[in-house]
Protein backbone atom coordinates (compact mmCIF):
# COMPACT_ATOMS: atom_id res chain seq x y z
CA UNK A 1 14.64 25.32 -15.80
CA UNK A 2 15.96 27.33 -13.24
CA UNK A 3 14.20 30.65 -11.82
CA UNK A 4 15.46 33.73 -10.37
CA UNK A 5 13.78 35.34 -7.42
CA UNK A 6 13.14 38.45 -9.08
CA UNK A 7 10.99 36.46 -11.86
CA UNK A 8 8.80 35.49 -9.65
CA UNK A 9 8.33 38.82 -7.81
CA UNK A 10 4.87 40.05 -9.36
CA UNK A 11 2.79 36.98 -8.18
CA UNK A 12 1.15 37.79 -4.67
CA UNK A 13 0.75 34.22 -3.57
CA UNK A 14 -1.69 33.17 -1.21
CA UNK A 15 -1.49 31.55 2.27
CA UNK A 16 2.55 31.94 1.47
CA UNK A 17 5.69 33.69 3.36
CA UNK A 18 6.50 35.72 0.12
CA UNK A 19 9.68 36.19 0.55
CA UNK A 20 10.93 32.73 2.06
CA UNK A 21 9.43 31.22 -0.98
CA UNK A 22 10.95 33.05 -3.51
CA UNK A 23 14.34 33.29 -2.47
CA UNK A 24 14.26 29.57 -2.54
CA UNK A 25 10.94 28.59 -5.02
CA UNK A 26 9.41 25.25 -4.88
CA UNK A 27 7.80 25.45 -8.42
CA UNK A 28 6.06 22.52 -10.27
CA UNK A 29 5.64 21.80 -14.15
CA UNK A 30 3.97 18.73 -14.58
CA UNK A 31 1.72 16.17 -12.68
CA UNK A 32 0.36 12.70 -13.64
CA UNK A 33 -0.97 10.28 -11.46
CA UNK A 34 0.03 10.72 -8.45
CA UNK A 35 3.24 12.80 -8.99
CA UNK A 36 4.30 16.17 -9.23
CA UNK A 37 7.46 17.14 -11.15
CA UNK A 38 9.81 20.04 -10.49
CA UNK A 39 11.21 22.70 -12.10
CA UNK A 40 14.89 20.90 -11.45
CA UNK A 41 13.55 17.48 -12.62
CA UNK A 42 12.35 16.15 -9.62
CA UNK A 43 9.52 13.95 -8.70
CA UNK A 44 7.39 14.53 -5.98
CA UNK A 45 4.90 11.81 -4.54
CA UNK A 46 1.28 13.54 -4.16
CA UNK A 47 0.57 12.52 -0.76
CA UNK A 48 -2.57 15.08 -0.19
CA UNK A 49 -4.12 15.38 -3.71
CA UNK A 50 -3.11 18.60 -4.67
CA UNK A 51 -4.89 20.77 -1.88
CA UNK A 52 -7.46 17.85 -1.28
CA UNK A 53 -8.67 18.13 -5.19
CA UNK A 54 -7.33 15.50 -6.98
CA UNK A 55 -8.60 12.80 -5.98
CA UNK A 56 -8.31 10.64 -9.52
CA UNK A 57 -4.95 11.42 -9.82
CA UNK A 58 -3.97 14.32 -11.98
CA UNK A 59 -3.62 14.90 -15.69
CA UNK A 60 -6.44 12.62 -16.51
CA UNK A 61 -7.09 12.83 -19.83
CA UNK A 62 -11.10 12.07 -19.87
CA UNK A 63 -11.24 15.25 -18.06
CA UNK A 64 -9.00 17.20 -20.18
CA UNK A 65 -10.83 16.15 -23.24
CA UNK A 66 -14.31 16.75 -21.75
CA UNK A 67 -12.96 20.84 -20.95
CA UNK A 68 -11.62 20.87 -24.63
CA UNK A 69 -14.58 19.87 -26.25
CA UNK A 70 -16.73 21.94 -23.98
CA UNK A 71 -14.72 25.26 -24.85
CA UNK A 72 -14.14 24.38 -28.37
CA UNK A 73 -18.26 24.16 -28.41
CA UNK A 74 -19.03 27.03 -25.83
CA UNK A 75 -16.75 28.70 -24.00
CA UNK A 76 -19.05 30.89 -21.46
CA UNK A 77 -23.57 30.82 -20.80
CA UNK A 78 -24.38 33.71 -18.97
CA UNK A 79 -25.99 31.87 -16.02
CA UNK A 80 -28.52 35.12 -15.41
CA UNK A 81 -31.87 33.78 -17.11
CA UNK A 82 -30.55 31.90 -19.39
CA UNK A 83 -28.26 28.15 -18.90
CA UNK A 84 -26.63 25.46 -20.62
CA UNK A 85 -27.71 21.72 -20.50
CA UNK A 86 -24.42 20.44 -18.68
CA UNK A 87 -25.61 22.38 -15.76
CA UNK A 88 -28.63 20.51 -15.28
CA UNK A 89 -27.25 17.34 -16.07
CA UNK A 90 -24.41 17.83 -13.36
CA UNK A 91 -26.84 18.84 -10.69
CA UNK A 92 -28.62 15.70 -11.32
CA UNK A 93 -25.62 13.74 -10.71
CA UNK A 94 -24.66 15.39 -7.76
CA UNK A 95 -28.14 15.03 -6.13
CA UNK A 96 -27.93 11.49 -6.89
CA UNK A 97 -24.97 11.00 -4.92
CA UNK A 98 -26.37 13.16 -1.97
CA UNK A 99 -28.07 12.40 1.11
CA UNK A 100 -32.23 12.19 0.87
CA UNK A 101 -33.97 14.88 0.79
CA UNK A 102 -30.93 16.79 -0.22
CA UNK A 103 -31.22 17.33 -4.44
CA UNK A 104 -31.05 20.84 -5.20
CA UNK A 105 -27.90 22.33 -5.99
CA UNK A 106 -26.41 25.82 -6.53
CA UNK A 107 -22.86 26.08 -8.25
CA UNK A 108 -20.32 28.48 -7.29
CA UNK A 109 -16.79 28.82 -7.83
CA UNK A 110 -15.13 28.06 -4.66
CA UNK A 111 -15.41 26.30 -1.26
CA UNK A 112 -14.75 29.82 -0.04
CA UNK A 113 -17.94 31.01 -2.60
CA UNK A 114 -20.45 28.19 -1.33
CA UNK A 115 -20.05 28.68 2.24
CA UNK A 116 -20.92 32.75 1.73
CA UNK A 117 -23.80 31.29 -0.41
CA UNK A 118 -24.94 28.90 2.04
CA UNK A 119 -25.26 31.26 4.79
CA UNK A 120 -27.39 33.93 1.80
CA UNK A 121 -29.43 30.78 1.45
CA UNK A 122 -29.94 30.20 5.69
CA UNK A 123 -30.97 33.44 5.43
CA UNK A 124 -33.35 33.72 3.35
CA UNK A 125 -34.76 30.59 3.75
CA UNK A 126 -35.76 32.09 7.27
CA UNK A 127 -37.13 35.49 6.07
CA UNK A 128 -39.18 33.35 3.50
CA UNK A 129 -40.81 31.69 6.55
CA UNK A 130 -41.47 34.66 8.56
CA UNK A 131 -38.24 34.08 11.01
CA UNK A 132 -35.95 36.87 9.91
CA UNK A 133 -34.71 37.00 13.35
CA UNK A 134 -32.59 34.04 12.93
CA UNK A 135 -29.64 35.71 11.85
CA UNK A 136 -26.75 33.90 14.38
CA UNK A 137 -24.30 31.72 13.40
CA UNK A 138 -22.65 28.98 15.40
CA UNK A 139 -19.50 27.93 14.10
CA UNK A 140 -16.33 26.12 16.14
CA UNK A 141 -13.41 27.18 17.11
CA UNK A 142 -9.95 25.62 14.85
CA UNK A 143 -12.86 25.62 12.15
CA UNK A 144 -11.69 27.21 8.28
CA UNK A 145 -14.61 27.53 6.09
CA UNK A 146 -12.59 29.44 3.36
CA UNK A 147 -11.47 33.09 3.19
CA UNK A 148 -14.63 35.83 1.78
CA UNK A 149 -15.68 37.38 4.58
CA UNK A 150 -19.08 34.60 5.94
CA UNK A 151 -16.01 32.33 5.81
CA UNK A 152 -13.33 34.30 7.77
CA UNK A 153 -16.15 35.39 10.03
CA UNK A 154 -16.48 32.10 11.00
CA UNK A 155 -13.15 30.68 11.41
CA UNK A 156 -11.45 29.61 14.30
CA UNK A 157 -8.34 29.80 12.92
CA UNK A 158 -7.09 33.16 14.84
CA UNK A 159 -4.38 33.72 12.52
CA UNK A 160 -7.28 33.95 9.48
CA UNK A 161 -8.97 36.59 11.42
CA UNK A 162 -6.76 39.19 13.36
CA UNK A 163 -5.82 41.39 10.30
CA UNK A 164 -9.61 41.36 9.29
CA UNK A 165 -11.78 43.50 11.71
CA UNK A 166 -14.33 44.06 9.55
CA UNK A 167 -16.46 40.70 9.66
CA UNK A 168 -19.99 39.34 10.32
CA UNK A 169 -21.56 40.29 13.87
CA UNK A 170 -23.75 37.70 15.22
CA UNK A 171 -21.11 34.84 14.87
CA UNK A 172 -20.30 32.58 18.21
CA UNK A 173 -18.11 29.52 18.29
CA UNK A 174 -17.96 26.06 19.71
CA UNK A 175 -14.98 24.48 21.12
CA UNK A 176 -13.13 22.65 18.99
CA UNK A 177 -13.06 18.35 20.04
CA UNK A 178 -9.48 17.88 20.23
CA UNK A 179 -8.76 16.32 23.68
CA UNK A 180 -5.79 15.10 25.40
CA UNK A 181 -7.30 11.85 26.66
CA UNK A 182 -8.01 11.35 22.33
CA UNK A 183 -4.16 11.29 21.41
CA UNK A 184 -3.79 8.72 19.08
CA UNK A 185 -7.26 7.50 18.24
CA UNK A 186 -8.45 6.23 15.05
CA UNK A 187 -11.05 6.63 13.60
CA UNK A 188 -14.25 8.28 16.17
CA UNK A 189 -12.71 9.12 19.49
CA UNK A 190 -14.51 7.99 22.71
CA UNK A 191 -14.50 11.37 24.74
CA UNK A 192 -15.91 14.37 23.68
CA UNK A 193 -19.60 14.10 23.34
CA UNK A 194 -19.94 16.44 25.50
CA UNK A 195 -18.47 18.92 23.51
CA UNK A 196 -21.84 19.29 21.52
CA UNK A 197 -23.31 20.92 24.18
CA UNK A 198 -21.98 23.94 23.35
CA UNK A 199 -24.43 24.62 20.97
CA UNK A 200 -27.75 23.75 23.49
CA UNK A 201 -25.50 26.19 25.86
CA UNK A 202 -25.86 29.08 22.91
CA UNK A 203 -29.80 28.01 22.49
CA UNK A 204 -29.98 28.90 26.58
CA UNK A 205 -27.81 32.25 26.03
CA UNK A 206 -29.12 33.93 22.88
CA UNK A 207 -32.17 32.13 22.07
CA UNK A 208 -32.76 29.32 20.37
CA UNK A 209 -34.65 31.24 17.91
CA UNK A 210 -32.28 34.02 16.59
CA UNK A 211 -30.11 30.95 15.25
CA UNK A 212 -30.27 30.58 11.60
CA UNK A 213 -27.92 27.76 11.22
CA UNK A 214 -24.58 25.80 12.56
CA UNK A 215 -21.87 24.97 10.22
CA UNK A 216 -19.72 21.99 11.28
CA UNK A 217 -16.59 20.10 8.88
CA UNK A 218 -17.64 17.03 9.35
CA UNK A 219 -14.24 16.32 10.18
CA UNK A 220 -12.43 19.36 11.02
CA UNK A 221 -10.06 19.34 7.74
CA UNK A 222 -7.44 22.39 7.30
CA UNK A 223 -6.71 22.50 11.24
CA UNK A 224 -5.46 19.11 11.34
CA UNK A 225 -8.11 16.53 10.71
CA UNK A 226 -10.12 16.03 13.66
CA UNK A 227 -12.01 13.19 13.99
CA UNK A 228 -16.23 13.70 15.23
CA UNK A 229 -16.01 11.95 18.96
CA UNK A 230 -18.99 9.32 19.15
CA UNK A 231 -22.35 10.51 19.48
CA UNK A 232 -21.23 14.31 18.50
CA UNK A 233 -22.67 14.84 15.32
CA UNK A 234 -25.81 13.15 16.12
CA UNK A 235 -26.01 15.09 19.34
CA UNK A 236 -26.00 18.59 17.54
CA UNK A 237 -27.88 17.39 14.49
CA UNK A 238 -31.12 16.80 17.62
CA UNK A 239 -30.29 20.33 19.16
CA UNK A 240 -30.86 21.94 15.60
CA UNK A 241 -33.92 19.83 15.18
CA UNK A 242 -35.19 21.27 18.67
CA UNK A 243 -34.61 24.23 17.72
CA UNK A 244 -35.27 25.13 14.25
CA UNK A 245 -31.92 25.66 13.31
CA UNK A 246 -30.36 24.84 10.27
CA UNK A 247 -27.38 22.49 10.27
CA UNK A 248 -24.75 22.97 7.25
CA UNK A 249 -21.46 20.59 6.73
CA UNK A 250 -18.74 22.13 5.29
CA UNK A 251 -17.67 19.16 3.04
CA UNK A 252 -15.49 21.09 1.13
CA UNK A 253 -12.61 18.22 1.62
CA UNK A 254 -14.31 15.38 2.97
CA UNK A 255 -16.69 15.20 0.06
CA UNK A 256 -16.55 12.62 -2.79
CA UNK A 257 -15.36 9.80 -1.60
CA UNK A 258 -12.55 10.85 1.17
CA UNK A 259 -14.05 8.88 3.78
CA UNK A 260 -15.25 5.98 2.01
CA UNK A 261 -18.70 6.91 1.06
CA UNK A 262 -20.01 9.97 -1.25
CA UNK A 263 -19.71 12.25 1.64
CA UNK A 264 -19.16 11.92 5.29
CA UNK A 265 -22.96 12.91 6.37
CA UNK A 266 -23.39 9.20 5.07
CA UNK A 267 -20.53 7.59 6.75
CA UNK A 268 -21.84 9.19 10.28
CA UNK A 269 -25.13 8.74 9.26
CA UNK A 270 -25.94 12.12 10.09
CA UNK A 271 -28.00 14.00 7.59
CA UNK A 272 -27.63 18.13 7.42
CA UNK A 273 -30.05 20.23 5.53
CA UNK A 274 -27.21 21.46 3.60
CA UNK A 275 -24.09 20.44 2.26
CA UNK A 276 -21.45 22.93 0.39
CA UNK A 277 -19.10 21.23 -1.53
CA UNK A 278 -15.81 21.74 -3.88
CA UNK A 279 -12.21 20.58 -4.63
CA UNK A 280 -13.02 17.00 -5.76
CA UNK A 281 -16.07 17.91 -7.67
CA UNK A 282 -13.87 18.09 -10.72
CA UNK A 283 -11.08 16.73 -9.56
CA UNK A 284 -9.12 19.96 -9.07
CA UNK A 285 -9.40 20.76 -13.04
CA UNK A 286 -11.54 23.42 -12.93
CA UNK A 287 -12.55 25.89 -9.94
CA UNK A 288 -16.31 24.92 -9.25
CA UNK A 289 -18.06 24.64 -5.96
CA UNK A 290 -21.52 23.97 -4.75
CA UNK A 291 -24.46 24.41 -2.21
CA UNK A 292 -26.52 20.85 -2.10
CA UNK A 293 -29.69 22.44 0.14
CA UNK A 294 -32.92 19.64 1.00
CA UNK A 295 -35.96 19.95 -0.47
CA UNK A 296 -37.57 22.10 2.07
CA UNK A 297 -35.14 24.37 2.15
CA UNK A 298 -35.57 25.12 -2.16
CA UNK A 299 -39.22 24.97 -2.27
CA UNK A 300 -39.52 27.36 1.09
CA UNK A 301 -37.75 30.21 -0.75
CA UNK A 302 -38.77 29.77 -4.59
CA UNK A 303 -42.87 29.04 -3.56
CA UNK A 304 -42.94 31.66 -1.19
CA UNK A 305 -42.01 34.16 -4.23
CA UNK A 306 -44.14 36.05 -5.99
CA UNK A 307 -45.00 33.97 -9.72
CA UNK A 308 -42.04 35.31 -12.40
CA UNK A 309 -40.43 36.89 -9.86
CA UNK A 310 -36.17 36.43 -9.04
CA UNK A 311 -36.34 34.04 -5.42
CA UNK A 312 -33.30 34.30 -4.94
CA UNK A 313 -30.44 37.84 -5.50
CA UNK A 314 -27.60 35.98 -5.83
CA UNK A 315 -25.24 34.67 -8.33
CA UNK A 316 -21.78 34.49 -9.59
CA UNK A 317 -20.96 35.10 -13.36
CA UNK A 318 -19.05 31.82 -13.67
CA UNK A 319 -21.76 30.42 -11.83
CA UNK A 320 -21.82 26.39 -13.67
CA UNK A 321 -19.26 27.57 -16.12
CA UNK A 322 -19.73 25.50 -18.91
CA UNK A 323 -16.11 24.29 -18.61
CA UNK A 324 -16.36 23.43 -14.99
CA UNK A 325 -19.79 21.42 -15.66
CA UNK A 326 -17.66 19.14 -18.21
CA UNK A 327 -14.77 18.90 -15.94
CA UNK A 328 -17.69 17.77 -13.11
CA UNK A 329 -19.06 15.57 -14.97
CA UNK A 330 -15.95 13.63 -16.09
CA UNK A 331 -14.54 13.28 -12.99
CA UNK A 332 -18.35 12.08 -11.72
CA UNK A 333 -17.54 9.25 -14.73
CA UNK A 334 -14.30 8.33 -13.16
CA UNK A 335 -15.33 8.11 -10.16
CA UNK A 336 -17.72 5.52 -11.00
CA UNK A 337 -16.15 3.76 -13.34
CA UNK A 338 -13.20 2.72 -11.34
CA UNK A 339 -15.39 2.31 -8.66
CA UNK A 340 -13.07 5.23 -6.30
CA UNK A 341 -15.16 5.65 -3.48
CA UNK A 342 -14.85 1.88 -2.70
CA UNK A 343 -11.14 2.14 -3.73
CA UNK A 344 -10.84 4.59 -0.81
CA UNK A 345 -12.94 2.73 1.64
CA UNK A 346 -10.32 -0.49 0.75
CA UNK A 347 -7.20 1.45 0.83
CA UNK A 348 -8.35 3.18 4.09
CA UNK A 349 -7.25 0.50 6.43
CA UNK A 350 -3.78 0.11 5.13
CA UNK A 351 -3.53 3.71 5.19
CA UNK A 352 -4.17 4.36 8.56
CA UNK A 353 -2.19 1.12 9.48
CA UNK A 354 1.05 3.09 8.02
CA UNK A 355 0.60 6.23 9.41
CA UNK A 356 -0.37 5.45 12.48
CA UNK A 357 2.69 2.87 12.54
CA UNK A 358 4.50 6.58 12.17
CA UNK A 359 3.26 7.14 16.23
CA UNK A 360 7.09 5.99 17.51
CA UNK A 361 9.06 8.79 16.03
CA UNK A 362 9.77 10.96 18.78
CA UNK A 363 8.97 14.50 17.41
CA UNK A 364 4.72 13.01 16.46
CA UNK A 365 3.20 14.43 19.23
CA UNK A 366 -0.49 12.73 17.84
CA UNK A 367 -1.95 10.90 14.76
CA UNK A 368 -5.75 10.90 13.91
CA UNK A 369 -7.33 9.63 10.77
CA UNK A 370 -10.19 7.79 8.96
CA UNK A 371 -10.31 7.18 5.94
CA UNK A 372 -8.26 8.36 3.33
CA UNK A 373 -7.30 11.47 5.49
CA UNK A 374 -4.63 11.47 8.19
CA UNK A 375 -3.24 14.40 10.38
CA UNK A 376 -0.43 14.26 12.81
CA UNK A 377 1.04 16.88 14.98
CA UNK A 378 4.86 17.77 15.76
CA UNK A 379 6.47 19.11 18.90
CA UNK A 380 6.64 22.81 18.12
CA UNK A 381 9.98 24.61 17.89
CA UNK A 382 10.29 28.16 19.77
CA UNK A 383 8.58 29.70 17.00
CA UNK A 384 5.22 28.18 16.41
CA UNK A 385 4.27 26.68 12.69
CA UNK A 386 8.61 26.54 12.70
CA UNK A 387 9.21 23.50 12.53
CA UNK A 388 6.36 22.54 10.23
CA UNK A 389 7.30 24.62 7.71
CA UNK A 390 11.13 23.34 7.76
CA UNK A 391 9.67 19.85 7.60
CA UNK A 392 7.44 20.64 4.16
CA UNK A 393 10.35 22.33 2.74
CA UNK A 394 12.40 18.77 3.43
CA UNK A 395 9.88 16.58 2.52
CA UNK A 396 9.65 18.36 -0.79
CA UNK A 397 13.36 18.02 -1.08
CA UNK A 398 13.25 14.60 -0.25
CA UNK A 399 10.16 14.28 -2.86
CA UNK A 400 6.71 14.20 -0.85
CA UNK A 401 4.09 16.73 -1.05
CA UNK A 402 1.96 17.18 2.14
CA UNK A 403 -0.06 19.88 3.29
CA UNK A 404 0.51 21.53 6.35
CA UNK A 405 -1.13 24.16 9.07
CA UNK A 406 1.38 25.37 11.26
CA UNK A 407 3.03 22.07 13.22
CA UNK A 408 0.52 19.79 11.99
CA UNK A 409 0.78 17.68 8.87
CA UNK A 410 -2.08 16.56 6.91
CA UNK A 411 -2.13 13.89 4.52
CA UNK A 412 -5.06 12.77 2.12
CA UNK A 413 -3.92 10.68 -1.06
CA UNK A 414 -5.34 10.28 -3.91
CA UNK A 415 -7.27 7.28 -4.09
CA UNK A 416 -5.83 5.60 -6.92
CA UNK A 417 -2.82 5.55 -4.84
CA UNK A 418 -1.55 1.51 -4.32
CA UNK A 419 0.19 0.18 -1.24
CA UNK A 420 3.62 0.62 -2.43
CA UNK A 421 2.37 4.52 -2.79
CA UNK A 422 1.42 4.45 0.69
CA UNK A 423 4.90 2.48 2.01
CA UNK A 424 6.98 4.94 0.07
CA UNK A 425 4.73 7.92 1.33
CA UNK A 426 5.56 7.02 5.23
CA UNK A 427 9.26 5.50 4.62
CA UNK A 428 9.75 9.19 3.07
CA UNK A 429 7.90 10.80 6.54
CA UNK A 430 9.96 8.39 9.02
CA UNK A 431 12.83 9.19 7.42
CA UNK A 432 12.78 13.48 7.59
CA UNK A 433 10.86 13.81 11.10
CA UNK A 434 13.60 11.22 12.34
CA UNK A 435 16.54 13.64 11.02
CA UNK A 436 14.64 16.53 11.87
């Protein structure tokens, strides 16, 4: 079917020039697998799971059927004193896929939602042990940990913040670890340890004391995948420890099986004492999210209330949606089942062996990946973001799907992708950025 522009007028879209899109509309109708179809007919290979969601594939129908029967049955719990059994049973899942001694779990509706509730939780988790003080934030710079306003207060994305002048006080930034001398690594690059030293530097400045908690990506997703440099992670997880200062990973995209494992605090080996989590929780069915928080962290604020008392103010009304739960839940079967984490750990090499083979095309500037998640950056035109944007808009065309921020391309597949996926994926890339 074809669309006018002026059909599509009423829809504010998000994170989207307006106007370029709908005088020319990239609109999609169906999805299985991992393809997208057009509203002209066209087929479009998935190559970064929706927006990092889909992970299974789409249109799956155990998770379709799971969200019938679940609103056929009940449609909405009020999650204010009162619950539904799915919403138990999926926090048990989760915390069994979690790090020890991370196994409590708060559901929200976004990534966006659970890192504004994981900062509430920071919070109070300090008041409830006589620290109120610790009300700083150390984020990095290039970070995006979603759009309410903890989120945009701590982005390093400058284009997410200048309209917004209203945010959080009390928020100071990193640097980011992309380095020159790094072009081209994969997997963990060598330099940049150093980097983490930001954070002691902030301890020396402000006090290590008036710090309630750093928030890290594991790897640094929607700014172009970068990969932790050796000995980084580990480096700020000891200053927090020094310090009494929380550490939080944003695992909003790495989570579930992107980089191999359950979540990328196990394939670092780095353990936070919280985790927020969302896209592939239900496979991009349902909007859910999450706050996974360690034991100490739960007992410290519910123990320290008074007995029948509310220990925590805060909530969402679609908080564990009924709906959500079922869609969590079946995608938690399918993941199992097919074994997908593992998939994505066996895929990974092949993977990065084709888009890294990408590196002779003139107008790649960089490549960095591991494991099922690649970025690569393009020699910017006199406009900045220019040229990526021309090059989504002729991928499409040319029928791939990739994600991109500004210049830089991101790709993340799902992981029932096969090799001939992957070869078509990059023999559609080499073919655009070499005409481009």
């Amino acid at each position: 079917m074809q669309y006018q522009a002026n059909t599509l007028e009423h829809h504010w879209m998000p994170f989207t020039a307006n106007r370029d899109f709908k005088a020319e509309p990239r609109l999609l109708v169906r999805a299985e697998g991992v393809h997208y179809w057009d509203h002209k007919g066209g087929q479009i290979l998935d190559g970064s799971s929706g927006l990092f969601c889909c992970a299974a594939g789409h249109a799956r129908p155990e998770i379709a059927d799971a969200v019938a029967r679940q609103l056929r049955e009940m449609e909405y719990c009020p999650p204010f004193q009162l619950a539904h059994p799915a919403g138990f049973e999926l926090a048990r899942r989760i915390a069994g896929l979690t790090p020890e001694p991370i196994n409590h779990v708060f559901f929200v509706n976004s990534g966006s939602e659970a890192v504004d509730t994981a900062l509430k939780i920071a919070m109070a988790y300090h008041r409830a042990r006589g620290e109120g003080q610790r009300q700083r934030y150390v984020s990095r710079e290039k970070a995006y940990h979603g759009v309410n306003i903890g989120g945009t207060s701590l982005s390093g994305l400058m284009k997410n913040r200048e309209a917004f002048g209203c945010v959080m006080p009390g928020v100071v930034h990193m640097r980011h670890t992309w380095l020159e001398e790094n072009r081209f690594t994969r997997g963990q690059p060598q330099h940049g340890v150093e980097l983490a030293e930001d954070l002691q530097r902030f301890v020396d400045n402000y006090g290590g004391s008036t710090i309630a908690a750093c928030i890290l990506e594991p790897i640094a997703g929607s700014c172009g995948i970068l990969v932790p440099p050796k000995g980084y992670l580990e480096r700020v997880r000891e200053i927090c420890d020094a310090n009494g200062i929380l550490l939080i990973f944003d695992e909003v995209i790495c989570g579930f099986g992107r980089t191999g494992k359950a979540f990328a605090s196990q394939s670092f080996n780095v353990t936070p004492d919280m985790m927020t989590v969302a896209k592939a929780l239900t496979n991009g069915a349902q909007p859910m999210g999450a706050v996974a928080v360690k034991d100490e962290i739960y007992d410290t604020i519910i123990d320290t209330a008074p007995e029948g008392a509310i220990e925590l103010f805060h909530g969402y009304t679609y908080s564990a949606h009924p709906a959500a739960c079922a869609a969590g839940l079946a995608s938690l079967d399918i993941y199992k089942k097919e074994s997908l984490f593992e998939r994505a750990a066996e895929l990974s090499p092949y993977f990065l062996d084709a888009v890294f083979g990408l590196q002779d095309i003139d107008l790649i500037t960089d490549i960095r990946g591991y494991g099922l998640i690649a970025g690569f950056d393009l020699a910017p035109s006199p406009a900045p973001g220019g040229r990526g944007i021309q090059v989504q808009k002729a991928l499409f065309q040319a029928g791939l799907h990739i994600k991109f921020t500004g210049d830089t391309g991101i790709i993340a597949p799902p992981f029932i992708m096969e090799k001939k996926d992957i070869d078509r994926l990059t023999e559609i890339l080499r073919k655009i950025l070499s005409e481009v």
